[in-house]
Protein backbone atom coordinates (compact mmCIF):
# COMPACT_ATOMS: atom_id res chain seq x y z
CA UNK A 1 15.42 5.90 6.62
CA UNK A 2 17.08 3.13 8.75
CA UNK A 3 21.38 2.50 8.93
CA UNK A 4 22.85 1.28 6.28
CA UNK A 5 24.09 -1.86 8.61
CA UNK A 6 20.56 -2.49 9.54
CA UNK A 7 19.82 -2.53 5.46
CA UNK A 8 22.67 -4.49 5.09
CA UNK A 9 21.89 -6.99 7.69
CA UNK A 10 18.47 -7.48 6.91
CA UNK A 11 19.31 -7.58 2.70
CA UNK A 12 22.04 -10.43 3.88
CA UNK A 13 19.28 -12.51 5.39
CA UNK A 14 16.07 -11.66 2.99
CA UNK A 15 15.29 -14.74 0.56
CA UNK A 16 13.73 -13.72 -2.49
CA UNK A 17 10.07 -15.29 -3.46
CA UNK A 18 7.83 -15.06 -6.51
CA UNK A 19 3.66 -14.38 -5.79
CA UNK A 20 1.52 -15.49 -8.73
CA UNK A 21 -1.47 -13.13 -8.85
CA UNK A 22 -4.09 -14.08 -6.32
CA UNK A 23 -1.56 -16.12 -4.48
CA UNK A 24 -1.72 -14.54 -0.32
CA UNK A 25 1.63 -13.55 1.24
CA UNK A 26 -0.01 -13.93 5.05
CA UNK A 27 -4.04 -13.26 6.60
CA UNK A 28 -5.71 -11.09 8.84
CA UNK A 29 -5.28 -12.87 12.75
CA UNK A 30 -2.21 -15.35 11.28
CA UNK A 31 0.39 -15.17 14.18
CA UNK A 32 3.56 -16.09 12.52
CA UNK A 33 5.80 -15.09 9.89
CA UNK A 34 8.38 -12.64 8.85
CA UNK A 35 8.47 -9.68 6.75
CA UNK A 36 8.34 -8.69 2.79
CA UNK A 37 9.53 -6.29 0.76
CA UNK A 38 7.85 -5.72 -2.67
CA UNK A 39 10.64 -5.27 -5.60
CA UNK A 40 8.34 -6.13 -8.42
CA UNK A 41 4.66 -6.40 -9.07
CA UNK A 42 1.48 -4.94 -6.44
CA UNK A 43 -0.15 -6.07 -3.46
CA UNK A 44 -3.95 -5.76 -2.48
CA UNK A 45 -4.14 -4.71 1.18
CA UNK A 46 -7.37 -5.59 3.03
CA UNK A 47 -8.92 -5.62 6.73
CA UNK A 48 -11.57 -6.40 8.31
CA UNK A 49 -11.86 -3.95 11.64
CA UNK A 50 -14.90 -4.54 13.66
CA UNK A 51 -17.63 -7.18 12.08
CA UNK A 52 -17.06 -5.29 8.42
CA UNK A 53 -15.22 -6.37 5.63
CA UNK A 54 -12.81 -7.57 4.19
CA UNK A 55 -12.11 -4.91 2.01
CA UNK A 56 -9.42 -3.34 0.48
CA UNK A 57 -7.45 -0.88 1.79
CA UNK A 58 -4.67 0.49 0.19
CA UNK A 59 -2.65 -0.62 -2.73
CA UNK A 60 0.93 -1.68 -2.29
CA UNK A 61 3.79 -0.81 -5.00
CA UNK A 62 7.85 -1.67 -5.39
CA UNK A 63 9.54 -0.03 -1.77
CA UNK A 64 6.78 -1.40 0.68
CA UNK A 65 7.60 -3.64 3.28
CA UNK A 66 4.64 -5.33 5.28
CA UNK A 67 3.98 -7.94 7.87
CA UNK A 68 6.33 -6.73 11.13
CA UNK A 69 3.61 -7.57 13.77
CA UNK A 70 4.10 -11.18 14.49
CA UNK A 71 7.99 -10.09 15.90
CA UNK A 72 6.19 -8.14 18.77
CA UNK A 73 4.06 -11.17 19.38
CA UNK A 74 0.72 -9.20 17.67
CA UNK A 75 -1.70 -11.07 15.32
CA UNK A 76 -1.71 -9.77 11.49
CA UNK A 77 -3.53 -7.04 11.14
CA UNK A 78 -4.40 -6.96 7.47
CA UNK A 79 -4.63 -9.86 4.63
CA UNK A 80 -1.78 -9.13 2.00
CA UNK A 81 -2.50 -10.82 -1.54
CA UNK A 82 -0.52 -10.41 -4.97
CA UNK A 83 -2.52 -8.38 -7.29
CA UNK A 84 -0.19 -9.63 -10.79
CA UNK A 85 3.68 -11.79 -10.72
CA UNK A 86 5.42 -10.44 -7.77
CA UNK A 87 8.48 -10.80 -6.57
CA UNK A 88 9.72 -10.17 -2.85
CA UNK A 89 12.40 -10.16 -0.30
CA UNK A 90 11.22 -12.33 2.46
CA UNK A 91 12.98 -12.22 6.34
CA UNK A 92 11.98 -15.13 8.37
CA UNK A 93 10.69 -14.21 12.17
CA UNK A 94 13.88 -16.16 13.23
CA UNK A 95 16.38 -13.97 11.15
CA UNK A 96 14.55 -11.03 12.18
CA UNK A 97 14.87 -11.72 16.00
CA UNK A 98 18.62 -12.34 14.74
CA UNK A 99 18.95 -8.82 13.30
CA UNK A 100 17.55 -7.48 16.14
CA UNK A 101 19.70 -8.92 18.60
CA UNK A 102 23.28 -8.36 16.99
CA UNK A 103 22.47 -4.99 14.87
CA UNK A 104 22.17 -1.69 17.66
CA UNK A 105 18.54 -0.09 17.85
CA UNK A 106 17.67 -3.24 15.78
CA UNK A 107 14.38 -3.53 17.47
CA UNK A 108 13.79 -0.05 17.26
CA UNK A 109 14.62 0.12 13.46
CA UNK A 110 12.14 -3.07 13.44
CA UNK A 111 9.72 -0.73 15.36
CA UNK A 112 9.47 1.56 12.55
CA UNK A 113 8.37 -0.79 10.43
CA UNK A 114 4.02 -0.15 11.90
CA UNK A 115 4.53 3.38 11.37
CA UNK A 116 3.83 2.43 7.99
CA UNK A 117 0.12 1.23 8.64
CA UNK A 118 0.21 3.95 11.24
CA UNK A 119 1.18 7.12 8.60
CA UNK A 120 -1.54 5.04 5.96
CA UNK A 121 -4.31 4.83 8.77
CA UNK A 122 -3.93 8.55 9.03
CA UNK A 123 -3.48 9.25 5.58
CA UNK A 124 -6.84 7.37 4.47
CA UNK A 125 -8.93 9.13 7.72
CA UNK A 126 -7.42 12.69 6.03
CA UNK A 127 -8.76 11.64 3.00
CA UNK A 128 -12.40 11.22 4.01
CA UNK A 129 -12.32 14.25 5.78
CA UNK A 130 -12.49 16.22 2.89
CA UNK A 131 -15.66 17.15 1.63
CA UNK A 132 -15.82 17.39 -1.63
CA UNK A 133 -16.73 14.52 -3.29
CA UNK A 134 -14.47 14.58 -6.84
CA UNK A 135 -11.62 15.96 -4.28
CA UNK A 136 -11.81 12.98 -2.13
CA UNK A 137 -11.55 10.37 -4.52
CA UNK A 138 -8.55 12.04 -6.23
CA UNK A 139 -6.66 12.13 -2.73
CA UNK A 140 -7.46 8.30 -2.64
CA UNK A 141 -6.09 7.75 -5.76
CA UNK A 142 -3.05 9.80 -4.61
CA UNK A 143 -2.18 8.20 -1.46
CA UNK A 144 -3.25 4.48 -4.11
CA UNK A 145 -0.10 5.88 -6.29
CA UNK A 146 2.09 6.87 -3.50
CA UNK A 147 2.33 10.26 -5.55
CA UNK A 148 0.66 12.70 -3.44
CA UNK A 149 3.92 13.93 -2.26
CA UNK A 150 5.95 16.52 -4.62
CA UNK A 151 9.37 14.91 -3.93
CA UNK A 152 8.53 11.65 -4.69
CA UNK A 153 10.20 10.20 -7.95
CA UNK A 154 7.60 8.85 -10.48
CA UNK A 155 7.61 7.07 -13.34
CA UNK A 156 4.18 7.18 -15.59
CA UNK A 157 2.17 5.64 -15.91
CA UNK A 158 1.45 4.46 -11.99
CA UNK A 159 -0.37 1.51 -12.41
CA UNK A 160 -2.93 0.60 -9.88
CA UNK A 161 -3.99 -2.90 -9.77
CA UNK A 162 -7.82 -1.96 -7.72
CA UNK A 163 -11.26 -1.96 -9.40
CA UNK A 164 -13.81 1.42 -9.25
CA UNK A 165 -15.67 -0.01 -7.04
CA UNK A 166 -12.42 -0.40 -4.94
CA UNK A 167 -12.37 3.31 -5.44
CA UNK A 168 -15.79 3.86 -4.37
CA UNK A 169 -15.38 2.27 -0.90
CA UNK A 170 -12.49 3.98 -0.34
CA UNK A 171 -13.76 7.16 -1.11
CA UNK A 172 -17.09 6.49 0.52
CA UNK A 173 -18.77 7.18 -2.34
CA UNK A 174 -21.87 5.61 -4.43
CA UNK A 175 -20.31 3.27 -7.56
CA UNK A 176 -22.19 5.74 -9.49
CA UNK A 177 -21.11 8.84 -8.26
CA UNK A 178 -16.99 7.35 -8.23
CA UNK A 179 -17.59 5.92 -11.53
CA UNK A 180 -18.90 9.62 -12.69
CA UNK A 181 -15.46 11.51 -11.00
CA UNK A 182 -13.30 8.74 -12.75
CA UNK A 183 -14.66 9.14 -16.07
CA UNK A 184 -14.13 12.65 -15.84
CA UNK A 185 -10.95 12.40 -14.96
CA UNK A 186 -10.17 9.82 -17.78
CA UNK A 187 -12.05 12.30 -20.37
CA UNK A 188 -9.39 15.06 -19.17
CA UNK A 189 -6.34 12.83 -19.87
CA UNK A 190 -5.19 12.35 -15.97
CA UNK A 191 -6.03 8.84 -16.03
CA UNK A 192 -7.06 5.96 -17.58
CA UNK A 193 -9.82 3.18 -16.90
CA UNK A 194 -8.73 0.28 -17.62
CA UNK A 195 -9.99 -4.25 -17.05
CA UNK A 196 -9.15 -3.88 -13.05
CA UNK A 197 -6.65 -1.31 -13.30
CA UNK A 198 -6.58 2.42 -12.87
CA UNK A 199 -3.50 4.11 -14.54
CA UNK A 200 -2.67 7.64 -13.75
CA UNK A 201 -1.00 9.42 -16.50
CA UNK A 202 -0.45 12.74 -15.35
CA UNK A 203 0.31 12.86 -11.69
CA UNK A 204 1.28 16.60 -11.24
CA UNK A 205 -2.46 17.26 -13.08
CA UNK A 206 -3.98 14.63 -10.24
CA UNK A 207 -2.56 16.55 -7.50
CA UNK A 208 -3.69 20.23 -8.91
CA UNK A 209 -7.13 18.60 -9.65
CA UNK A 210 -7.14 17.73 -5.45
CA UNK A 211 -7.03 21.76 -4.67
CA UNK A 212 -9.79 23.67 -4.03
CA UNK A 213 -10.68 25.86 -6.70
């Protein structure tokens, strides 16, 4: 959680902008640009690390902010794309360098802001550490529906705007065998398959189907 001036400060600044699905907020390797902040709608988060992809990633919902790299003079690390009608909060690269000269620890609130990717890079390489197959794919679609943790406030259903193959790559898992763990899971009431969507209905169920029996 940052200061409420540095909230303030940056809210005071943020122009708000509408996405139409399939419409890209920034690329992978662009070098300019400020940040966003989803209110309303989803974002499809992709990379391409090495000579693989693009693929996607993770799935971003209302409270994420992306795309602080280009203030510390980095390249964008991931392609950000709406997924349905979004709307966003938008702080130019100029107003952020203004925040974070007049606004104390402004660059280090700013700094914060790739601990995000950071926590998610660690939170997806926990994921595929686990062995079990049906087990791993759930904790992707938890840390999809930012609902894995107990104190987080949800409202059902969580909709996920991804695919099952989306799924499948994430969970690195055959189509077949992620199709076969989502059906399953759909036939049980805890989600729901849907035309590019995956809803989860019952996210307290989700997270007791993740334990080990």
């Amino acid at each position: 959680m940052t200061p409420q001036t540095f909230q303030d400060e940056v809210l005071k600044r943020c122009r708000p902008e509408t996405f139409r699905q399939g419409e890209t907020l920034f690329h992978l390797d662009d070098e300019h640009g400020g940040i966003y902040g989803l209110i309303e709608g989803g974002l499809s988060i992709s990379a391409a690390p090495r000579d693989r992809g693009p693929y996607l990633v993770h799935f971003g919902r209302p409270g994420l902010w992306v795309g602080a790299a280009p203030l510390f003079k980095h390249k964008r690390r991931v392609t950000v794309t709406a997924t349905r009608l979004s709307v966003l909060l938008h702080l130019p690269l100029s107003d952020m360098h203004a925040v974070a000269a007049e606004v104390p620890d402004g660059w280090r609130m700013f700094g914060m802001f790739p601990m995000f990717l950071y926590d998610l890079a660690m939170g997806a390489l926990d994921d595929l550490m686990i062995r079990d197959p049906a087990a791993r794919c759930i904790a992707v679609l938890l840390r999809l529906g930012d609902c894995r943790d107990l104190n987080q406030r949800e409202v059902h259903p969580i909709e996920l705007d991804i695919r099952q193959e989306d799924v499948a790559t994430m969970s690195n898992l055959s189509r077949n065998a992620a199709a076969t763990i989502l059906r399953n899971l759909e036939a049980r009431g805890v989600i729901s398959l849907e035309y590019r969507m995956i809803k989860i209905i019952d996210a307290e169920a989700l997270r007791t189907a993740a334990k080990p029996s």
